[in-house]
Protein backbone atom coordinates (compact mmCIF):
# COMPACT_ATOMS: atom_id res chain seq x y z
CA UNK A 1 -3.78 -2.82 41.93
CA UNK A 2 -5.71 -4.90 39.53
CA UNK A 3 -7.76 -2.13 38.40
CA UNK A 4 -4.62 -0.14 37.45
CA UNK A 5 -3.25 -2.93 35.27
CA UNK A 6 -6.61 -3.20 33.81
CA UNK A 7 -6.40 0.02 33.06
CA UNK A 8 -3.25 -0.13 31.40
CA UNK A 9 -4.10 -2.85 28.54
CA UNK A 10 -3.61 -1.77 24.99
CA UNK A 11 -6.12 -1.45 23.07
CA UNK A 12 -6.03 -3.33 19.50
CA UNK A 13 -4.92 0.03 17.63
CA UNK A 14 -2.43 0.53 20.43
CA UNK A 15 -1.33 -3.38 20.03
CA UNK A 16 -1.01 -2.71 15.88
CA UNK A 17 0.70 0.41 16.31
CA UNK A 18 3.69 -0.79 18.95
CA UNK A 19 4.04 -4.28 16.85
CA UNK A 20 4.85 -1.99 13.71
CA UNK A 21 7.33 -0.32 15.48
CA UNK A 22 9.05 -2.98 17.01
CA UNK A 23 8.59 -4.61 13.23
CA UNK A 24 10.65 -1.02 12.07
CA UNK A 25 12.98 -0.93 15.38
CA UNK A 26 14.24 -4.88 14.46
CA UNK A 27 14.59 -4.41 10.90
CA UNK A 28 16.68 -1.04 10.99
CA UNK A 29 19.41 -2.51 13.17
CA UNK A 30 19.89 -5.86 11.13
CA UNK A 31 19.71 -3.40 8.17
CA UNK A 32 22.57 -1.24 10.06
CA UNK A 33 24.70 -4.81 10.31
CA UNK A 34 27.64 -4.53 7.96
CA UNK A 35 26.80 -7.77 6.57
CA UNK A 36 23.62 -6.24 5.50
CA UNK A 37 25.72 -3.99 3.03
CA UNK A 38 27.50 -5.45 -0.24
CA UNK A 39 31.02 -4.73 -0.47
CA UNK A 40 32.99 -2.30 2.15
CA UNK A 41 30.07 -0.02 2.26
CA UNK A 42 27.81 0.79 5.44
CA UNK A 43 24.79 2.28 5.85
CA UNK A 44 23.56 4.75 8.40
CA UNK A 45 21.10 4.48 11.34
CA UNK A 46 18.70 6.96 9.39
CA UNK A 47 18.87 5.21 6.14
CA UNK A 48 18.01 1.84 7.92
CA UNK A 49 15.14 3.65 9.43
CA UNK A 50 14.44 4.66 6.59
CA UNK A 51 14.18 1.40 4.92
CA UNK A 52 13.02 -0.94 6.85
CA UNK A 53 10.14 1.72 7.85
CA UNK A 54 9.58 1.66 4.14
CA UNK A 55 9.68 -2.03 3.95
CA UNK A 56 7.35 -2.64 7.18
CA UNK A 57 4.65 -0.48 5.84
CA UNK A 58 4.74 -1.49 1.97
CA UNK A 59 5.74 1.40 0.61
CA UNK A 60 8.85 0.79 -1.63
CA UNK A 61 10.98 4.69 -2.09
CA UNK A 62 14.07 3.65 -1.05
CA UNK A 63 17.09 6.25 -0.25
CA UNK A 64 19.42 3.87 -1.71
CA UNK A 65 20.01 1.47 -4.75
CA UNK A 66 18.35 -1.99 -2.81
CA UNK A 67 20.14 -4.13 -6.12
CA UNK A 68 23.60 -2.56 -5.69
CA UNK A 69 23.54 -1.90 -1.91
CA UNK A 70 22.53 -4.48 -0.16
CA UNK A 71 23.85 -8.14 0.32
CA UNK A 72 21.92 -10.97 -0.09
CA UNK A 73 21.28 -10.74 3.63
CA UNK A 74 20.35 -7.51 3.34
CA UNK A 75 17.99 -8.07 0.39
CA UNK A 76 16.26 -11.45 2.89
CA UNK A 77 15.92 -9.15 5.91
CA UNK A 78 14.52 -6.43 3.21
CA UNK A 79 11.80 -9.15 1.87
CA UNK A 80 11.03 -10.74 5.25
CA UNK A 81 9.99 -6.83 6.46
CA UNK A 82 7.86 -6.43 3.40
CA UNK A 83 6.07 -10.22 3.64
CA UNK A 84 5.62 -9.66 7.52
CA UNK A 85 3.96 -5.84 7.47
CA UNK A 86 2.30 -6.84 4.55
CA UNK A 87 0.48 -9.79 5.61
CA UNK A 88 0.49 -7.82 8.54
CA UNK A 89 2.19 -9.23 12.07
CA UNK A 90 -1.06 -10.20 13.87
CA UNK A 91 -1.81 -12.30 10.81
CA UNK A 92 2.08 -13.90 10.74
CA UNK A 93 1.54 -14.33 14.85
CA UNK A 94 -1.60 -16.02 14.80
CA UNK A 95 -0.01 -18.31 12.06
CA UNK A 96 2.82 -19.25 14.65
CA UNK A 97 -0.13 -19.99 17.40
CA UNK A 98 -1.64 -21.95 15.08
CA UNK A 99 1.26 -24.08 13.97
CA UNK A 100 1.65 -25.03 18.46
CA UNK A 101 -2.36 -25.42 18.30
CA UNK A 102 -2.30 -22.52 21.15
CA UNK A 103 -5.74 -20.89 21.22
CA UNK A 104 -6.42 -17.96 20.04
CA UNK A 105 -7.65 -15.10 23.24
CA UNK A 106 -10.41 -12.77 22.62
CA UNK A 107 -8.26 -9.79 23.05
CA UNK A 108 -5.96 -10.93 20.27
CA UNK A 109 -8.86 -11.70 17.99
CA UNK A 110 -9.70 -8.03 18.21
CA UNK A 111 -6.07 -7.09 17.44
CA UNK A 112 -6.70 -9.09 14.22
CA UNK A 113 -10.05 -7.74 13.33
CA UNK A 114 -8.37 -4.32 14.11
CA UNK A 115 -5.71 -5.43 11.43
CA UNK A 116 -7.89 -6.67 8.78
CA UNK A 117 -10.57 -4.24 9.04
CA UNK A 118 -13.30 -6.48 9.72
CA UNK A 119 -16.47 -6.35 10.62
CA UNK A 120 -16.50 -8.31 13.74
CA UNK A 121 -14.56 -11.14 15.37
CA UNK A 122 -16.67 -13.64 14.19
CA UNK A 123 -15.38 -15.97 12.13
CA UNK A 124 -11.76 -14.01 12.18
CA UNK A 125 -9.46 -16.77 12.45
CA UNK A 126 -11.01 -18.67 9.53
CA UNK A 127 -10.29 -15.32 7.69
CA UNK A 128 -6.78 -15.47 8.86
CA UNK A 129 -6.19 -18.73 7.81
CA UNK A 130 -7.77 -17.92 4.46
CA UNK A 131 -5.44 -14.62 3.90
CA UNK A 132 -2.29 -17.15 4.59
CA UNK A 133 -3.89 -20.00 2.50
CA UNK A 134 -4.18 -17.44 -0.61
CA UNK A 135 -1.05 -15.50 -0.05
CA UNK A 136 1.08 -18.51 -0.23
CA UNK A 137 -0.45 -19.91 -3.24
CA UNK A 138 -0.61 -16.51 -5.23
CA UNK A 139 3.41 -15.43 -4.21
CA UNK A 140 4.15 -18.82 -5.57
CA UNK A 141 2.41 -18.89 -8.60
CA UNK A 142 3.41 -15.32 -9.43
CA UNK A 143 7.24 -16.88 -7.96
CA UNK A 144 7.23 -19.69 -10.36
CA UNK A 145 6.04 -17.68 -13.73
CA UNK A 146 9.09 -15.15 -13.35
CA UNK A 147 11.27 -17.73 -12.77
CA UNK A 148 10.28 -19.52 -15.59
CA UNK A 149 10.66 -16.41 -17.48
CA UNK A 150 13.79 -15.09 -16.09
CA UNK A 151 15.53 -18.44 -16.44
CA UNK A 152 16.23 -17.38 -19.75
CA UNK A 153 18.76 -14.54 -19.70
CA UNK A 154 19.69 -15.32 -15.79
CA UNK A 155 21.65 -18.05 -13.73
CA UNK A 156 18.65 -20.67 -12.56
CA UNK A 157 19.52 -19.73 -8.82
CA UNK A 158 19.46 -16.43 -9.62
CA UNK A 159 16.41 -16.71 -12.01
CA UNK A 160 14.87 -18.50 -9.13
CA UNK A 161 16.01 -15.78 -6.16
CA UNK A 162 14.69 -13.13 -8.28
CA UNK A 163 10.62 -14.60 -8.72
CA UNK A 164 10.72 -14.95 -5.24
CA UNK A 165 11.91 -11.61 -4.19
CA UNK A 166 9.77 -10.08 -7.07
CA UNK A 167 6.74 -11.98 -6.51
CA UNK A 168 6.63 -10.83 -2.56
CA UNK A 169 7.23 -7.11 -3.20
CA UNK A 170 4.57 -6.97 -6.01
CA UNK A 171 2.12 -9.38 -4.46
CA UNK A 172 2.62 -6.86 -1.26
CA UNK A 173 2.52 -3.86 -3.59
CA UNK A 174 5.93 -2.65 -1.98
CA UNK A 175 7.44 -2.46 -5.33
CA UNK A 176 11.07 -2.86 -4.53
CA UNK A 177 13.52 -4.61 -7.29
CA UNK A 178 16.74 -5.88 -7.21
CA UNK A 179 17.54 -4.84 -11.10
CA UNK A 180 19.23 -1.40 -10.12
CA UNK A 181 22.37 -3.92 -9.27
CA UNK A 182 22.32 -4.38 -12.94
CA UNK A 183 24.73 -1.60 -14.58
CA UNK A 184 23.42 -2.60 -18.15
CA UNK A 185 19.87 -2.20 -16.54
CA UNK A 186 17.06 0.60 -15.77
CA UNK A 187 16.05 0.17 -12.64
CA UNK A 188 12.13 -1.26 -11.74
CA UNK A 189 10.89 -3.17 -14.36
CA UNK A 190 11.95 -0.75 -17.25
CA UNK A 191 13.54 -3.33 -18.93
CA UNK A 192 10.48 -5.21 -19.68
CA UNK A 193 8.43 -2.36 -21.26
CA UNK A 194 7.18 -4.19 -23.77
CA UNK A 195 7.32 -7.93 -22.44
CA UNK A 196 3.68 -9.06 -21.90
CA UNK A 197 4.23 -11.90 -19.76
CA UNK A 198 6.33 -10.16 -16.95
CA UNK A 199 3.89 -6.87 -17.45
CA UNK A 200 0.86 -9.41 -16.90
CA UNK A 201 1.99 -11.57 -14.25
CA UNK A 202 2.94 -8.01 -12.41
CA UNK A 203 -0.43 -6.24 -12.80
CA UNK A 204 -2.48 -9.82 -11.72
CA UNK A 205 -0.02 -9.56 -8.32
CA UNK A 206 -0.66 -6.04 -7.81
CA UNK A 207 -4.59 -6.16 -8.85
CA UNK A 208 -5.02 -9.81 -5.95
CA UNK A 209 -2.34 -7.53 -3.16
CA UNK A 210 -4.91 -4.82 -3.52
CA UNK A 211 -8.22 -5.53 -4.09
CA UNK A 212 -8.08 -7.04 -0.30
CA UNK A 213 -8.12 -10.97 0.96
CA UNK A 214 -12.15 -10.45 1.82
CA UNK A 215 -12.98 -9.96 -1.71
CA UNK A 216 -10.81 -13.14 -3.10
CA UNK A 217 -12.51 -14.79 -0.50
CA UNK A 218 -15.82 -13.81 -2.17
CA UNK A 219 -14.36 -14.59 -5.67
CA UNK A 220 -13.40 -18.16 -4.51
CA UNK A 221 -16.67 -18.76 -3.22
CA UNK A 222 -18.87 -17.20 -5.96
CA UNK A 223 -19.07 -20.32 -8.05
CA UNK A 224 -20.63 -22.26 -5.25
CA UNK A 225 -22.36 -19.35 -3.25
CA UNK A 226 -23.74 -17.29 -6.90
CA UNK A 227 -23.56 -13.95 -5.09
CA UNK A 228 -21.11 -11.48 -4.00
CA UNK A 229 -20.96 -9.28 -0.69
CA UNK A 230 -21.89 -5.33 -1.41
CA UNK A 231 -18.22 -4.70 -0.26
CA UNK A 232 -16.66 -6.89 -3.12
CA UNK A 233 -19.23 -5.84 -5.81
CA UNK A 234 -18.12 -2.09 -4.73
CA UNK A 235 -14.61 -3.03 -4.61
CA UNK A 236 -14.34 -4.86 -8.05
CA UNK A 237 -16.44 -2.31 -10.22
CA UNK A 238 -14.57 0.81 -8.35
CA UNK A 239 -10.93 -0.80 -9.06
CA UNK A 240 -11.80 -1.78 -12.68
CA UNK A 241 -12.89 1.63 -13.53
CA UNK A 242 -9.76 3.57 -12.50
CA UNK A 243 -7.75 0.92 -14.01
CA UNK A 244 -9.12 1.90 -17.31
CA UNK A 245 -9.71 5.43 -16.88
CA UNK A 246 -6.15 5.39 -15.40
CA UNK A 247 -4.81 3.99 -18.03
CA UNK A 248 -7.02 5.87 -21.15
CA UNK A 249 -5.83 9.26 -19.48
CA UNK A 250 -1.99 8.40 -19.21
CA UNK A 251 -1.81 6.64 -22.52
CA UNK A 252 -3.38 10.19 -24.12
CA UNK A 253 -1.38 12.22 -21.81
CA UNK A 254 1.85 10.38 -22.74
CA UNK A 255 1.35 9.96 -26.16
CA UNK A 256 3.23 11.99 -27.91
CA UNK A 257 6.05 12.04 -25.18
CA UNK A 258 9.36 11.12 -27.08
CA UNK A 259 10.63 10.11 -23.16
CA UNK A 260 7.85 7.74 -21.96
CA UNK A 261 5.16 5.84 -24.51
CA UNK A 262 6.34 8.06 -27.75
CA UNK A 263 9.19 5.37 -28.90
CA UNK A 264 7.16 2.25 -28.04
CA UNK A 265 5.21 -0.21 -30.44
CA UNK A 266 0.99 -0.01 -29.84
CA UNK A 267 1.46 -2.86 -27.64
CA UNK A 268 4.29 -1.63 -25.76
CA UNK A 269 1.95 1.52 -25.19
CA UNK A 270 -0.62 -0.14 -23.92
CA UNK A 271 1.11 -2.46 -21.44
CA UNK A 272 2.74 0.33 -20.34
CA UNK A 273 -0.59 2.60 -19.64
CA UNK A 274 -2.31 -0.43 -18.13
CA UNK A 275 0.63 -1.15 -15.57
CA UNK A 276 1.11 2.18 -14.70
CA UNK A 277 -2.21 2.96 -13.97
CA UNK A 278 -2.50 -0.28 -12.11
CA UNK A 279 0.70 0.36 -10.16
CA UNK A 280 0.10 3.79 -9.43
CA UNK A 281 -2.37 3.51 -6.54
CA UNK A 282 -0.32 1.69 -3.97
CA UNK A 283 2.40 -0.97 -5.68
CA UNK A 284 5.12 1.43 -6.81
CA UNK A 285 6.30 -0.22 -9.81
CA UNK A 286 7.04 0.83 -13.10
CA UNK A 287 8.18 0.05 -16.93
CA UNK A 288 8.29 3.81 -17.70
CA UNK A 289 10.30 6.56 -15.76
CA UNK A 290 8.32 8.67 -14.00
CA UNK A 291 10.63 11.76 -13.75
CA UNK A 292 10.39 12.29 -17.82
CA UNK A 293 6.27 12.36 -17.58
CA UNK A 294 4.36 15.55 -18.36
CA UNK A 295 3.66 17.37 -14.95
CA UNK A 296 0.04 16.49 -15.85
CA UNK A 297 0.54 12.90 -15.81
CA UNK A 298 2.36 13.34 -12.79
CA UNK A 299 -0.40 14.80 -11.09
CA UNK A 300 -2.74 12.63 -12.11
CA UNK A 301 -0.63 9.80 -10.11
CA UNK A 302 -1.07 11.69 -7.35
CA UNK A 303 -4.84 11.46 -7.60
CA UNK A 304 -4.60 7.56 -8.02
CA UNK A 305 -2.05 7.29 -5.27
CA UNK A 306 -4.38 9.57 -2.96
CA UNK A 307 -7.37 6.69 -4.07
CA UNK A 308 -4.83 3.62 -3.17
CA UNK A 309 -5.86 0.39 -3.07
CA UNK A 310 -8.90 -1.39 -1.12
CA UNK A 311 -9.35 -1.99 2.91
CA UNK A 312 -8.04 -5.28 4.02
CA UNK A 313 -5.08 -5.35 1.70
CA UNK A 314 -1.81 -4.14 1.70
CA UNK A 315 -2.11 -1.14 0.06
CA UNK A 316 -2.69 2.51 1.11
CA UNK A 317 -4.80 5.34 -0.04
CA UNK A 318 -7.84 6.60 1.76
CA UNK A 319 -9.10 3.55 -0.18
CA UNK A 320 -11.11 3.19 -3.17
CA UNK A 321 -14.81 1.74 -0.99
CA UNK A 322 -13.95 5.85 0.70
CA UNK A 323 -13.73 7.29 -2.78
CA UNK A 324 -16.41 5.73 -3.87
CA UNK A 325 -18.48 6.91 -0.67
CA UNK A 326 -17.88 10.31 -1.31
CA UNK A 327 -18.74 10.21 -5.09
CA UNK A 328 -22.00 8.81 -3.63
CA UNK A 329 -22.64 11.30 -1.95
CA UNK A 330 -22.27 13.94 -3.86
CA UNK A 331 -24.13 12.48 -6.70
CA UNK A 332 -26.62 12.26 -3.79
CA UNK A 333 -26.90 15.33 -3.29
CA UNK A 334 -26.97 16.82 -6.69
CA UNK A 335 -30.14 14.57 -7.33
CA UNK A 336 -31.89 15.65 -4.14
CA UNK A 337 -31.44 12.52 -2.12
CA UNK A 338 -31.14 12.24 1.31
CA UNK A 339 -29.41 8.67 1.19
CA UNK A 340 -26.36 6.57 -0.35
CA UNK A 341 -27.49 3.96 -2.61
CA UNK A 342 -25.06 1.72 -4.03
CA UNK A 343 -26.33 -1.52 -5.70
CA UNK A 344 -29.66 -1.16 -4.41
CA UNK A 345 -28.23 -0.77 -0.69
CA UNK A 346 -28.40 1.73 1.66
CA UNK A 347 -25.37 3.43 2.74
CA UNK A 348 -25.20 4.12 6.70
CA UNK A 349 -24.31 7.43 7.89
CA UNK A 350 -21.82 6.32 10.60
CA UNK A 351 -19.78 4.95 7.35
CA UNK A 352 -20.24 8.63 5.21
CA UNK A 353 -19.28 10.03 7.96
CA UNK A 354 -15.97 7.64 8.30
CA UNK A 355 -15.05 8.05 4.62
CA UNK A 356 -15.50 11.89 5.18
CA UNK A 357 -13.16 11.84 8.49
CA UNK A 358 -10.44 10.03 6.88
CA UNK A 359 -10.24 11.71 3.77
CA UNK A 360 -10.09 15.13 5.02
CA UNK A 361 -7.29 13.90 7.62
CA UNK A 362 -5.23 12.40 4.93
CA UNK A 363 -5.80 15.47 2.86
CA UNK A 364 -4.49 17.82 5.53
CA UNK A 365 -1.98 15.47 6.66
CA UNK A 366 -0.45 15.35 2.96
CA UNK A 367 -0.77 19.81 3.01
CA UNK A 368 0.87 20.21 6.16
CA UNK A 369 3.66 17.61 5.26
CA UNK A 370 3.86 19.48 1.88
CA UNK A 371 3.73 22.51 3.24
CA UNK A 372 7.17 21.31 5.83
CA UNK A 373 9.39 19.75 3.03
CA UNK A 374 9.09 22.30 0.79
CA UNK A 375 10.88 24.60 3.40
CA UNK A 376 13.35 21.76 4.41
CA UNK A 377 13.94 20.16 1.23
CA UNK A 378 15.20 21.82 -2.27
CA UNK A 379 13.31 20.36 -4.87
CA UNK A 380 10.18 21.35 -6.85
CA UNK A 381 6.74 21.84 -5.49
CA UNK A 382 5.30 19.26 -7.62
CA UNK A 383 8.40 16.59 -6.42
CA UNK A 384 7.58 17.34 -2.91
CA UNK A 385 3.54 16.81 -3.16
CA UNK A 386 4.14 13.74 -4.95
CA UNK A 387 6.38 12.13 -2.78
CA UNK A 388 4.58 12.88 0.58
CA UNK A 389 1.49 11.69 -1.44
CA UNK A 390 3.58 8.52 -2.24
CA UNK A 391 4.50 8.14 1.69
CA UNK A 392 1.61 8.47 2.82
CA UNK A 393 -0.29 6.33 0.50
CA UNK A 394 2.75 3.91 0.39
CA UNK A 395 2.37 3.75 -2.49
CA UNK A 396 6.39 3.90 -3.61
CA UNK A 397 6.29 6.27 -6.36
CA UNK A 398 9.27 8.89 -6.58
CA UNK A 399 9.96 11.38 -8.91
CA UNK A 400 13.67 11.94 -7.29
CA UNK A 401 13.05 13.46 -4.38
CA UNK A 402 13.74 10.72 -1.71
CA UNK A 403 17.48 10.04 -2.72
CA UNK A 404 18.35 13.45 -2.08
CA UNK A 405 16.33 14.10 1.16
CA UNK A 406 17.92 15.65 4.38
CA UNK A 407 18.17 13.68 7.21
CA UNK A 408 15.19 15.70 8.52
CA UNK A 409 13.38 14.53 5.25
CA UNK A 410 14.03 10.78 5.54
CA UNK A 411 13.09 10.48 9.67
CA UNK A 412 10.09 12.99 8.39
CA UNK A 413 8.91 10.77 5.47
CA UNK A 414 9.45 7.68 7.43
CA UNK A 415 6.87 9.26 10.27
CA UNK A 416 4.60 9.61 7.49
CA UNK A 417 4.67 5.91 6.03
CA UNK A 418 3.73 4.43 9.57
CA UNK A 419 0.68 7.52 9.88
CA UNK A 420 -0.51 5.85 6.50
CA UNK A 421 -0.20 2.09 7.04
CA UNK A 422 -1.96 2.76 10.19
CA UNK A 423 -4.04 5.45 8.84
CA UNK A 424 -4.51 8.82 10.71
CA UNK A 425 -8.44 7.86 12.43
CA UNK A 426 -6.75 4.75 14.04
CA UNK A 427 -3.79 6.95 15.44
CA UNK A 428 -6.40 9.06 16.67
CA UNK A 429 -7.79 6.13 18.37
CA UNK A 430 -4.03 5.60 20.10
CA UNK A 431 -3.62 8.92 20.96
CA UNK A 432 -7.09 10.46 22.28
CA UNK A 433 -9.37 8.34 24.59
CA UNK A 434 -12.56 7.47 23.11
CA UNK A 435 -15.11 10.40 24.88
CA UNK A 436 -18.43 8.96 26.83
CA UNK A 437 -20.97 9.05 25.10
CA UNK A 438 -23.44 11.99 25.48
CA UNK A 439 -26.70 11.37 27.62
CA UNK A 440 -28.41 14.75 25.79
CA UNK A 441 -28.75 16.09 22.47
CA UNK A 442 -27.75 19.48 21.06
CA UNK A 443 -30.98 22.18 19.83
CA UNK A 444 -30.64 21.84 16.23
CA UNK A 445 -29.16 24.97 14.13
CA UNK A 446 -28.81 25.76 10.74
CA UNK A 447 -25.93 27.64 8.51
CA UNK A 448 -24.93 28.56 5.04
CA UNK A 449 -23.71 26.41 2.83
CA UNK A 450 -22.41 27.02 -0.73
């Protein structure tokens, strides 16, 4: 008997994966409440579903208008979902044991290394502590500066309301807003196209969500420690060069468009490029509307959504430490060289081999799931590969396509936002039994390549 319930314990991708969905399960019946909904209104089980499975995994397309929809409870049980899968709930648990000084078990520290991609236990609920310890501090600061700001045109309880609510989704890169309820108001941040200090307290909240809580760590410690891990020093350079490259292509590709940059002053353009391009890979916010750019703009997004953000954050993406893996290696290759270098350190194989996994899993994942809505939905090939990109890489981008979904659509794109905040190599892990490991070796053989 004891070897059977031995053989029943979940493993920590198993734990992750049934947590999430009990996150998504709780969320989408307080969302179905009628005091979740402003006014007379309701809102069905699917679009519940819908959004609290967006909200759980940090994704931010909504099927309906979160300002003008929901209540105020709505728009708390809407935040909550987006702090807690953010932060992620093994993190927000081991906060609670920690408050009753209960000690933390083995088998839930490898739940949490599980859930912030870490190396090893060791050491793991310092991390933890760390990741609360600098979320806390960076949601209020980023909490405080809009309220500061928006205390100027709204109601201080408002004003104040609003930075938190703001500063959570950003900081989370979930990019949900609560201006849609404004009928004088663009929805996002729109109306701040050309306001520096809400575009730059925006893209500092999206850049510290992203980048992942291991590499603040480092940044923290850098004064005192003069050095930086390979991870962060990969990290850093890799998300500061498709920030600007991001940002240089959209700014030329939008140029001359009378119904994005065109009409804006220099500044206004640049703010614009910078935050787009900085939004684009997992946050979902914008101060330009993304149905009126040029289709190659538009698919250039879906390259830097594809990328996403960093491991151990709450972004999504195959993640820019893969990307930058698989530009290794084929610059590798082209110069003859059997091996990975990156800043004078060798790559190992079992990690090419990862990024290489994972990337062509997403990749077919985001084909098939391409391939399915453009039968089911009616909308334009382009829409549809963008928003399954955008699902998958929760990254919250939409170019239209998720308010007008079928219900097949919405339970379809709501599968595919908890494939991507899990990623599709740890529900492999759930779903096939790791094999034994092979006491022989295969004959080598040789084929064609190229």
């Amino acid at each position: 008997m004891l070897n059977k319930i031995r053989r029943f314990r979940l493993s920590p991708p198993q734990v992750l994966a049934l947590g999430f969905i009990l996150m998504i399960v709780t969320g989408s019946l307080l969302l179905s409440l009628p005091i979740s909904v402003s006014g007379e209104g309701k809102m069905t089980w699917i679009d519940a579903l819908f959004m609290a499975t967006s909200a759980t995994c940090v994704t931010g397309l909504s099927v309906i208008n979160t300002g003008a929809h929901l209540s105020t409870f709505g728009e708390i049980v809407l935040i909550l979902l987006v702090q807690i899968g953010g932060l992620g709930f093994m993190t927000m648990s081991t906060l609670i044991a920690l408050v009753l000084r209960r000690r933390i078990s083995f088998q839930e520290r490898l739940v949490l290394q599980e859930a912030m991609n870490h190396e090893s236990t060791e050491g793991i609920v310092r991390l933890v502590r760390k990741v609360l310890i600098y979320a806390l501090y960076i949601e209020l600061a980023g909490a405080v500066l809009f309220t500061i700001r928006w205390s100027f045109e709204l109601p201080i309880g408002q004003a104040v309301y609003f930075g938190i609510f703001h500063s959570i989704s950003i900081f989370n890169n979930a990019g949900f807003d609560l201006f849609g309820g404004f009928s004088d108001r663009p929805g996002s941040l729109m109306h701040y196209v050309e306001d520096p200090f809400v575009n730059i307290v925006s893209m500092l909240l999206v850049i510290l969500g992203g980048i992942g809580f291991i590499v603040i760590s480092d940044l923290l410690t850098f004064p005192k420690n003069k050095k930086l891990t390979l991870h962060s020093k990969v990290v850093l350079s890799a998300s500061a060069a498709l920030i600007f490259v991001g940002a240089l292509v959209i700014l030329i590709f939008e140029f001359t468009n009378t119904h994005t940059l065109q009409p804006l002053s220099p500044v206004g353009k640049l703010l614009s490029s910078l935050l787009q391009s900085v939004s684009s890979r997992s946050a979902g916010i914008n101060t330009i509307d993304i149905p009126s750019m040029r289709q190659a703009t538009q698919f250039f997004i879906i390259i830097l959504m594809f990328i996403g953000a960093s491991p151990g954050s709450s972004g999504g993406g195959i993640k820019v430490t893969t990307f930058v893996i698989l530009v290794g290696a084929v610059l590798a290759m082209m110069r003859g060289n059997e091996e990975i270098v990156l800043f004078r350190r060798r790559i190992s194989k079992d990690r090419i081999y990862k990024a290489i996994t994972f990337t062509l899993l997403s990749f077919s994942l985001i084909v098939i799931s391409t391939i399915i809505l453009t039968i089911t939905e009616r909308f334009s090939f382009l829409g549809v590969l963008f928003e399954v990109t955008s699902a998958y890489a929760t990254a919250g981008m939409s170019l239209g396509l998720t308010s007008q979904l079928t219900e097949f659509g919405k339970v379809f794109l709501a599968i595919l936002m908890f494939v991507g905040r899990l990623g599709p190599v740890t529900l492999a892990y759930i779903l096939i039994p790791l094999p034994e490991k092979e006491r022989y070796r295969h004959p080598e053989g040789k084929i064609m390549i190229g």
